[in-house]
N, C-alpha and C. Protein backbone atom coordinates (compact mmCIF):
# COMPACT_ATOMS: atom_id res chain seq x y z
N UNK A 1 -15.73 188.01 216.15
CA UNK A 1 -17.10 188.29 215.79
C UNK A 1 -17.14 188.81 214.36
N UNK A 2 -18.11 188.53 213.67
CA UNK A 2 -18.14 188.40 212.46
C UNK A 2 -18.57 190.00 212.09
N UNK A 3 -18.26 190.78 211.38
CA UNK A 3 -18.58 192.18 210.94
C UNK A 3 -20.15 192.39 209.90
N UNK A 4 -20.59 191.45 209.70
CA UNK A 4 -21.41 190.94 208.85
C UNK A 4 -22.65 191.88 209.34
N UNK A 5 -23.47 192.79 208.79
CA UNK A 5 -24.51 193.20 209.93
C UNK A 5 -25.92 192.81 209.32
N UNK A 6 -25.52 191.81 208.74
CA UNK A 6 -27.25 190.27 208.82
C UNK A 6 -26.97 189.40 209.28
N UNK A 7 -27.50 189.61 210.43
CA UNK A 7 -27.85 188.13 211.37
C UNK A 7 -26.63 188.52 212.59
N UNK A 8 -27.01 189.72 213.17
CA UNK A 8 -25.71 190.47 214.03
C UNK A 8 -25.44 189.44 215.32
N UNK A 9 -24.67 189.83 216.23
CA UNK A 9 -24.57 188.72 217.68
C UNK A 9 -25.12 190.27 218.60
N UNK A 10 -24.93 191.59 217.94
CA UNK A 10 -25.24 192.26 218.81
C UNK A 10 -25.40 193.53 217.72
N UNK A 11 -26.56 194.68 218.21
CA UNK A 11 -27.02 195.82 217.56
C UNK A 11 -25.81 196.63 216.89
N UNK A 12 -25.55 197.55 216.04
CA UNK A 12 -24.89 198.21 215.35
C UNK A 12 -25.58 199.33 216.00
N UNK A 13 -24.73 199.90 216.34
CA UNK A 13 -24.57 201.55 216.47
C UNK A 13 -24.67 202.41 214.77
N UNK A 14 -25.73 203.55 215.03
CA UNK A 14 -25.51 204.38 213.67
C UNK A 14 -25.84 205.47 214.02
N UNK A 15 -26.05 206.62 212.46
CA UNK A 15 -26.08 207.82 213.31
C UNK A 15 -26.33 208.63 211.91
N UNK A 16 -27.83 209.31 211.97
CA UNK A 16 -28.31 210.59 211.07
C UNK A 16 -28.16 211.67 211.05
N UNK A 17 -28.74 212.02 209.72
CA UNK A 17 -28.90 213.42 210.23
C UNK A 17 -30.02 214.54 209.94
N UNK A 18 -30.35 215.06 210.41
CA UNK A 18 -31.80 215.76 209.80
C UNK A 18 -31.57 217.31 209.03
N UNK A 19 -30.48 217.49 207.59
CA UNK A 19 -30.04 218.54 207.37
C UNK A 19 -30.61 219.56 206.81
N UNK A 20 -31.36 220.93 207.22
CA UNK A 20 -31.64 221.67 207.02
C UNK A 20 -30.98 222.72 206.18
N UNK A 21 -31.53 223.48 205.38
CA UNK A 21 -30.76 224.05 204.44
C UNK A 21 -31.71 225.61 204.18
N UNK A 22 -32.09 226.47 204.45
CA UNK A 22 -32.97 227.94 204.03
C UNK A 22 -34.27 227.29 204.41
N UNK A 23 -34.86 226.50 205.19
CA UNK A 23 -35.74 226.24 205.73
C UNK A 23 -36.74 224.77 205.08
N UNK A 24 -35.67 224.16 204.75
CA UNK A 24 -36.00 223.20 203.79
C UNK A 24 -34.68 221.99 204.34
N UNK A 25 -35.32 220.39 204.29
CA UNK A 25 -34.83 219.40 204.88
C UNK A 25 -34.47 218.67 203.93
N UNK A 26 -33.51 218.39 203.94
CA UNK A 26 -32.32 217.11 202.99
C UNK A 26 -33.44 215.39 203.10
N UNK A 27 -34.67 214.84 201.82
CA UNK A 27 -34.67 213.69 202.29
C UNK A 27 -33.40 213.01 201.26
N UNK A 28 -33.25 211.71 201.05
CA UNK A 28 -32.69 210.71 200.46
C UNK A 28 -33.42 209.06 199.99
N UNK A 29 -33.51 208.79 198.97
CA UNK A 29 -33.63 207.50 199.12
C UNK A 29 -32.77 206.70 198.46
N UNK A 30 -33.27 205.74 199.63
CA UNK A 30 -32.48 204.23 199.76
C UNK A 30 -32.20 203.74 198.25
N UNK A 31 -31.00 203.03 197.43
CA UNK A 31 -31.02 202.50 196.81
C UNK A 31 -31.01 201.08 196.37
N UNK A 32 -30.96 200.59 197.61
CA UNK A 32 -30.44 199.12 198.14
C UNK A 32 -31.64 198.28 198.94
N UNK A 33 -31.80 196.81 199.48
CA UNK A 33 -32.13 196.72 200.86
C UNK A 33 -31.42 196.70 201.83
N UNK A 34 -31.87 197.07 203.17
CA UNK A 34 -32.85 196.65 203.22
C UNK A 34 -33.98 198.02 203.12
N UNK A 35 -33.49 199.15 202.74
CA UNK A 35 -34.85 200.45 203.01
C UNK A 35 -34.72 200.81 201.47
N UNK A 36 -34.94 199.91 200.44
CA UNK A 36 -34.86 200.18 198.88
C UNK A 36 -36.27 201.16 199.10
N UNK A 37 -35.75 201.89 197.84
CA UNK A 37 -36.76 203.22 197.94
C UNK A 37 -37.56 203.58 198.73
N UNK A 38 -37.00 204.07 199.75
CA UNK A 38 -37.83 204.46 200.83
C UNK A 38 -36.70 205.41 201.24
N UNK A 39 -37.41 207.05 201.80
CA UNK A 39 -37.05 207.99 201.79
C UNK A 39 -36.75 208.32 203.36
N UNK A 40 -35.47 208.66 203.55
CA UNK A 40 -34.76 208.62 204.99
C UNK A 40 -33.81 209.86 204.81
N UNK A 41 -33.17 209.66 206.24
CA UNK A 41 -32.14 210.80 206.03
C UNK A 41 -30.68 210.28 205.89
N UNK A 42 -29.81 210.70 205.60
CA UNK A 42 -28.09 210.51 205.10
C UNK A 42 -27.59 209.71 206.24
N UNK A 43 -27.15 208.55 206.45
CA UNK A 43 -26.12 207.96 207.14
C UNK A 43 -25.75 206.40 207.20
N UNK A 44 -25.22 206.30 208.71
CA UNK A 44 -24.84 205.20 208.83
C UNK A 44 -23.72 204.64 210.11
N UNK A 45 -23.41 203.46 209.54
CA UNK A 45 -22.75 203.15 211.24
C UNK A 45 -21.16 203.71 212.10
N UNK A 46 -21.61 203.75 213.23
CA UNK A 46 -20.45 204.65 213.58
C UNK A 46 -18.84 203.63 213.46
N UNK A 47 -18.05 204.29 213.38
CA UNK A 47 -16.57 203.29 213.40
C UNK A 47 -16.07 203.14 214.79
N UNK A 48 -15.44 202.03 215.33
CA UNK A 48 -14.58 202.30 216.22
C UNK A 48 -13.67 203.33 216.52
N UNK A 49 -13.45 204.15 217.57
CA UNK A 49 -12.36 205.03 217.68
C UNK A 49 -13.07 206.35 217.19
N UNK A 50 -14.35 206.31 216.61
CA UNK A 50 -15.00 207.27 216.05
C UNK A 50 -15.82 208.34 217.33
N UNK A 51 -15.66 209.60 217.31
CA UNK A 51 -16.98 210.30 218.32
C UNK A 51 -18.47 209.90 217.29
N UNK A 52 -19.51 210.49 217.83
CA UNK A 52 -20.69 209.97 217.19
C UNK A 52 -20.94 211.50 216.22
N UNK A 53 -20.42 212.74 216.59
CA UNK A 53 -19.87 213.74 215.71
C UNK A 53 -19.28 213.50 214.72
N UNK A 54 -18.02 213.05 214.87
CA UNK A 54 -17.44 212.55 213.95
C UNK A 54 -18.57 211.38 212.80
N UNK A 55 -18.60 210.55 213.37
CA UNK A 55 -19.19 209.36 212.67
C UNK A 55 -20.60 210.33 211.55
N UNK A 56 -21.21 211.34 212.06
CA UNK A 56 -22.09 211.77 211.51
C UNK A 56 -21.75 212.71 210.35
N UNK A 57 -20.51 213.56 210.40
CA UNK A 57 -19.97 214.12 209.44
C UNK A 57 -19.69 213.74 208.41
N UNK A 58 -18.61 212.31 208.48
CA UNK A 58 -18.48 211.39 207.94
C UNK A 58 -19.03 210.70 207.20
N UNK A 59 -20.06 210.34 207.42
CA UNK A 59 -21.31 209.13 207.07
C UNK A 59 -22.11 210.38 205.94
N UNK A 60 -22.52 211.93 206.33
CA UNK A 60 -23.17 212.52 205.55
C UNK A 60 -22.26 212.62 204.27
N UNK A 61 -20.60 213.21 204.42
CA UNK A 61 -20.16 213.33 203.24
C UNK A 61 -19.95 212.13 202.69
N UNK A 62 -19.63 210.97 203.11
CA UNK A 62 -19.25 209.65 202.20
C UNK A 62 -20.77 209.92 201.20
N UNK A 63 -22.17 209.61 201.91
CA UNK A 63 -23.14 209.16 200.93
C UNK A 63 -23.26 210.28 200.29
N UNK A 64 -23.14 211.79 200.42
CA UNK A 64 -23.71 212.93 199.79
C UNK A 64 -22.78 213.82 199.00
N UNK A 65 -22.11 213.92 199.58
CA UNK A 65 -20.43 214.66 199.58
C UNK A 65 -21.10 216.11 199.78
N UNK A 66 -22.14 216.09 201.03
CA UNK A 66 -22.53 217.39 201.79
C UNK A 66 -21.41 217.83 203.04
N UNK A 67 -21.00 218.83 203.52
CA UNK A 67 -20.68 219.38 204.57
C UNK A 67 -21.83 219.58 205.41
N UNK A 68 -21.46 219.23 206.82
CA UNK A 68 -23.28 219.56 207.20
C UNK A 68 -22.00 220.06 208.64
N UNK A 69 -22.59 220.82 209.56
CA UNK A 69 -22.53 220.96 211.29
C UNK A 69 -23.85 220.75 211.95
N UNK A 70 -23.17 219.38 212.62
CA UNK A 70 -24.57 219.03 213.73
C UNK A 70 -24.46 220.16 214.94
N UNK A 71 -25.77 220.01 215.16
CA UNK A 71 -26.07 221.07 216.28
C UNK A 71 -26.18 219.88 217.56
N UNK A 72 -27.14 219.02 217.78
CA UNK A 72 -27.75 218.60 218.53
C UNK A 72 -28.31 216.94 218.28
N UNK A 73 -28.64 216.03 218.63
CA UNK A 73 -29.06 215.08 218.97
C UNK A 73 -31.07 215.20 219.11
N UNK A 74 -31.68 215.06 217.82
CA UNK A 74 -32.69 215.51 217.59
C UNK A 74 -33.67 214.07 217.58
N UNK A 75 -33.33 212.78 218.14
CA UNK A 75 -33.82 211.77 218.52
C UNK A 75 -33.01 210.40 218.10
N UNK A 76 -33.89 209.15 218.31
CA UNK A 76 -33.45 207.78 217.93
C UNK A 76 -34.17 207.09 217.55
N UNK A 77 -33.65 206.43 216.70
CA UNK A 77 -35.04 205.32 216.25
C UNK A 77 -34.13 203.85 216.23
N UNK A 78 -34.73 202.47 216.44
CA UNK A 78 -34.27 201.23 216.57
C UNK A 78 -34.82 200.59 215.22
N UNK A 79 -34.23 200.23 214.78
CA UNK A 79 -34.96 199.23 213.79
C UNK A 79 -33.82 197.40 213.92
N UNK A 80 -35.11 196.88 214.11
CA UNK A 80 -35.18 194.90 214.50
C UNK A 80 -35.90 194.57 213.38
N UNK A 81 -35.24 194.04 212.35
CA UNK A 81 -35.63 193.13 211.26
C UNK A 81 -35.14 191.92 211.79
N UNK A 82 -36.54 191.01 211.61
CA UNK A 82 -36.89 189.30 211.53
C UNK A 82 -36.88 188.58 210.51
N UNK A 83 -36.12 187.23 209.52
CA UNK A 83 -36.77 186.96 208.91
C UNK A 83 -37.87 186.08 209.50
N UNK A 84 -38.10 184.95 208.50
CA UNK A 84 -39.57 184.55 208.58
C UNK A 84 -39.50 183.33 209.72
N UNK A 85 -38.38 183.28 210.28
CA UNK A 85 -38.27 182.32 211.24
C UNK A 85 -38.78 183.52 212.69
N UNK A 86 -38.38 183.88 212.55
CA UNK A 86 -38.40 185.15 213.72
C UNK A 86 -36.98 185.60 214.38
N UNK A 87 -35.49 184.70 213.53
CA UNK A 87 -34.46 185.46 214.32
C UNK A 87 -34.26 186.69 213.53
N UNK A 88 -33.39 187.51 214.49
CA UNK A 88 -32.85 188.83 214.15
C UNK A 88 -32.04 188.65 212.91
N UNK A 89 -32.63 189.38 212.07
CA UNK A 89 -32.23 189.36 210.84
C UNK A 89 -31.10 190.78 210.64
N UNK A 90 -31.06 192.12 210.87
CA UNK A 90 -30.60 193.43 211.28
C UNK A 90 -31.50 193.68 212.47
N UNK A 91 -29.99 194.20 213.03
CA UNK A 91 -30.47 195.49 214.22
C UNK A 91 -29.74 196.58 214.68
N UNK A 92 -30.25 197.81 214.62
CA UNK A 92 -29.38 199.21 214.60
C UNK A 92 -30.22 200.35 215.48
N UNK A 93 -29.32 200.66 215.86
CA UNK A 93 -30.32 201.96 216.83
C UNK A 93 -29.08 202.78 216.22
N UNK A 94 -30.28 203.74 216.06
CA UNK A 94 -30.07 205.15 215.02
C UNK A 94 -29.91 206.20 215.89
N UNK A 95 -29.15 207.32 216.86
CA UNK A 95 -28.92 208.87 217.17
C UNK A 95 -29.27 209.18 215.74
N UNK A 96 -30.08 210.29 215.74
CA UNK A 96 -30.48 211.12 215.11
C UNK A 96 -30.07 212.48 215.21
N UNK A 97 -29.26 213.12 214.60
CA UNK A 97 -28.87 214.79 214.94
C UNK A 97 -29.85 215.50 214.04
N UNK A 98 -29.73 216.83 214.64
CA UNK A 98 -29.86 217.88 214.23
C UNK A 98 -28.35 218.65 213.26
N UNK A 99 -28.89 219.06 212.23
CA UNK A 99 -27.66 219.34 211.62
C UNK A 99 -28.14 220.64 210.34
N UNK A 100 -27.10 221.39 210.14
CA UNK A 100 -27.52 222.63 209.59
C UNK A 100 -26.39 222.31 207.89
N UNK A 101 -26.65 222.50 206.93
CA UNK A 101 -26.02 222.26 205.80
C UNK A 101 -24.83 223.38 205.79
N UNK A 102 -23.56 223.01 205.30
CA UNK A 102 -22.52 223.93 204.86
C UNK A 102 -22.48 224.53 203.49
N UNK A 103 -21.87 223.45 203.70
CA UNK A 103 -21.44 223.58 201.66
C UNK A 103 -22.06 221.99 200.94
N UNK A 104 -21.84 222.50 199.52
CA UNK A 104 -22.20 220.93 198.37
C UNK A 104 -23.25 221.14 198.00
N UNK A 105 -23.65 220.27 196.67
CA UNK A 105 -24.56 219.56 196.44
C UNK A 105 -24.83 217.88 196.95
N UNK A 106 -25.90 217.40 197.19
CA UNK A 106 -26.11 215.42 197.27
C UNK A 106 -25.45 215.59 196.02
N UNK A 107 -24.90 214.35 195.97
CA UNK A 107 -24.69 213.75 195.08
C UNK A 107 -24.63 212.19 194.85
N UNK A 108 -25.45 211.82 193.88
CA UNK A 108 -26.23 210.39 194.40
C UNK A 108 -25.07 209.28 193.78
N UNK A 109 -25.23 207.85 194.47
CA UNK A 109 -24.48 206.97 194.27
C UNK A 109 -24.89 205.58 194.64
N UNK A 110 -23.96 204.55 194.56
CA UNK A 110 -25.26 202.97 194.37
C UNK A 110 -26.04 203.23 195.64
N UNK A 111 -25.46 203.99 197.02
CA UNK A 111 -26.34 203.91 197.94
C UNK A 111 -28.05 204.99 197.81
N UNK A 112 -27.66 205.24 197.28
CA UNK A 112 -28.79 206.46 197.06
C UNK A 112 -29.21 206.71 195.86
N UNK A 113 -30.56 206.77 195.04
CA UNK A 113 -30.80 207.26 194.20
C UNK A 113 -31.73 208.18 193.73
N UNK A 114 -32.25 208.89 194.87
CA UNK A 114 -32.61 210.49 194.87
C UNK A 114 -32.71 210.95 196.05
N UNK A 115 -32.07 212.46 196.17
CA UNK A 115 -31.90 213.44 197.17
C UNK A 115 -33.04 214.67 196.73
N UNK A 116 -33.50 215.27 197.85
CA UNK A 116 -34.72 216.19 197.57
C UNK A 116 -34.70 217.36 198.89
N UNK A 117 -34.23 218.57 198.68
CA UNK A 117 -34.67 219.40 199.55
C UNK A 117 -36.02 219.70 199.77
N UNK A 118 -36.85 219.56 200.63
CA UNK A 118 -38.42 219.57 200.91
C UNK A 118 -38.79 220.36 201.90
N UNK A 119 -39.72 221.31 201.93
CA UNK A 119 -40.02 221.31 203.19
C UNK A 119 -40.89 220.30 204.27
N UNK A 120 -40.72 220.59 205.18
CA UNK A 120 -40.86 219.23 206.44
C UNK A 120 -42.17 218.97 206.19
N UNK A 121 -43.28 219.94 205.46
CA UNK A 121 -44.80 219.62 205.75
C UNK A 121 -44.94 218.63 204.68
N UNK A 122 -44.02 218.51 203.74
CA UNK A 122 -44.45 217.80 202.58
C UNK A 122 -43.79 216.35 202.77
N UNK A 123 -43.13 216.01 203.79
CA UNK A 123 -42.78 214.32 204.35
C UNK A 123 -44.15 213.71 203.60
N UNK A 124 -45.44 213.73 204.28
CA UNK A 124 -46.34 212.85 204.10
C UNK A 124 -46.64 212.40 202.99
N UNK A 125 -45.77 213.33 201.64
CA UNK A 125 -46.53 212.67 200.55
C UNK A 125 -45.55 212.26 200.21
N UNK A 126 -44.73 211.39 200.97
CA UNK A 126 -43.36 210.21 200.59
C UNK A 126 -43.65 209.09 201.42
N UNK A 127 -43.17 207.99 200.44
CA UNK A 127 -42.62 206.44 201.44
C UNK A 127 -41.31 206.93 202.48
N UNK A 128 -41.55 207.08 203.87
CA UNK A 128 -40.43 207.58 204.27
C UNK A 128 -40.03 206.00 205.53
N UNK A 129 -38.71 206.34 206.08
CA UNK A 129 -38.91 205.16 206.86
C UNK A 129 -39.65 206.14 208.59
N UNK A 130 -40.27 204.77 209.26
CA UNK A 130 -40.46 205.12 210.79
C UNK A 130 -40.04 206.07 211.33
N UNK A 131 -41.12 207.37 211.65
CA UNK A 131 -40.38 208.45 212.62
C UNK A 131 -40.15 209.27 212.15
N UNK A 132 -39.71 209.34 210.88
CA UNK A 132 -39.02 210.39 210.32
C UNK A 132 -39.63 211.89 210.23
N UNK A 133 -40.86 211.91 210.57
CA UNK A 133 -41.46 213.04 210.47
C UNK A 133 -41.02 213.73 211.83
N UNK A 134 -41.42 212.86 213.12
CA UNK A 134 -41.29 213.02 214.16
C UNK A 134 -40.08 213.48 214.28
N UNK A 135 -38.83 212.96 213.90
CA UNK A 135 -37.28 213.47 213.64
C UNK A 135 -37.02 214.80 213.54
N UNK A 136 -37.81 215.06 212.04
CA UNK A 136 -37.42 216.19 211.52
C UNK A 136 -38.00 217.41 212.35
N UNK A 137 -39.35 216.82 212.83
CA UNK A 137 -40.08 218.47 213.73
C UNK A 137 -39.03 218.44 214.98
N UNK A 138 -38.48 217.31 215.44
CA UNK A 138 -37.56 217.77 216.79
C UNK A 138 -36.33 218.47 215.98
N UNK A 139 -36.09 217.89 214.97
CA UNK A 139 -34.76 219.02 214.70
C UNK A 139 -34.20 220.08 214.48
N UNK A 140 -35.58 220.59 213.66
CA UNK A 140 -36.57 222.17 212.99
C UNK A 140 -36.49 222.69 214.65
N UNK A 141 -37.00 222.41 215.47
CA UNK A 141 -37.77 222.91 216.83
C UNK A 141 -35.79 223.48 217.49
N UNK A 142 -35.25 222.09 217.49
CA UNK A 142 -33.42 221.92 217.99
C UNK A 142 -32.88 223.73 217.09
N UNK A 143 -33.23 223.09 216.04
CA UNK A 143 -32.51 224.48 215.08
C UNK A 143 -33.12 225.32 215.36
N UNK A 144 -33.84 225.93 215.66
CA UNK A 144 -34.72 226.98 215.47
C UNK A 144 -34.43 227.83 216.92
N UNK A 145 -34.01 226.87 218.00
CA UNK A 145 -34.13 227.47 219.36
C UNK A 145 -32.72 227.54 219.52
N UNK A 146 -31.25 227.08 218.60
CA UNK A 146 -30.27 227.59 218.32
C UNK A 146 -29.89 228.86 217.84
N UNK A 147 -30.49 229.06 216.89
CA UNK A 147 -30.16 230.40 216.47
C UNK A 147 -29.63 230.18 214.77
């Protein structure tokens, strides 16, 4: 099976994160397609042999070179891109964590070309992708009832 993830035989597993930092949320945007400038959170697909912990640690420092500790599993989102024929063009279902910042600065790269600590009320005045608001209040809510 081909590793290719346009035009998959079957969904890709991935995995976010929603990182909080003094009461303020890590966004990112896309530098690439298919989510070119459009403002999401840090990640990507899990590896074989990988926990989905793992895969999320991972995935935050490759794009950010953040330390983050997930707390929790703070939702999912699917995304099914068609092209214009109607086959599956990408498909990925996203775990979403909850995750509290360590150490670092973002630090941006071809995948990314701006990182923004925000607070969560101010999502709306961004291109963000699907959900993401919804994400972040379950993760705020996840963190908050952690401690």
């Amino acid at each position: 099976m081909s590793s290719s993830r346009t035009y998959p035989q079957r969904p890709f597993l991935a995995v976010s994160a929603a990182i909080f930092r003094d009461g303020k949320v890590l966004i990112v945007r896309r530098a690439r397609k298919p989510a070119l400038a459009v403002y999401t959170m840090p990640g990507g697909v899990v590896e074989a042999g990988e926990s989905l912990t793992e895969a999320v640690i991972r995935e935050v420092r490759e794009e950010t070179a953040l330390a983050i500790s997930p707390v929790a599993l703070a939702g999912h989102r699917e995304v099914i891109l068609r092209d214009a024929k109607g086959a599956v063009e990408r498909h990925f279902v996203i775990l979403c964590f909850a995750a509290r910042w360590l150490s670092g600065e973002p630090v941006l790269n071809e995948e990314l070309d701006d990182a923004r600590w925000i607070d969560p009320a101010e999502l709306a005045g961004f291109e963000t992708t699907e959900g993401l608001a919804e994400i972040v209040a379950a993760a705020a809510t996840l963190l908050a009832a952690t401690g």
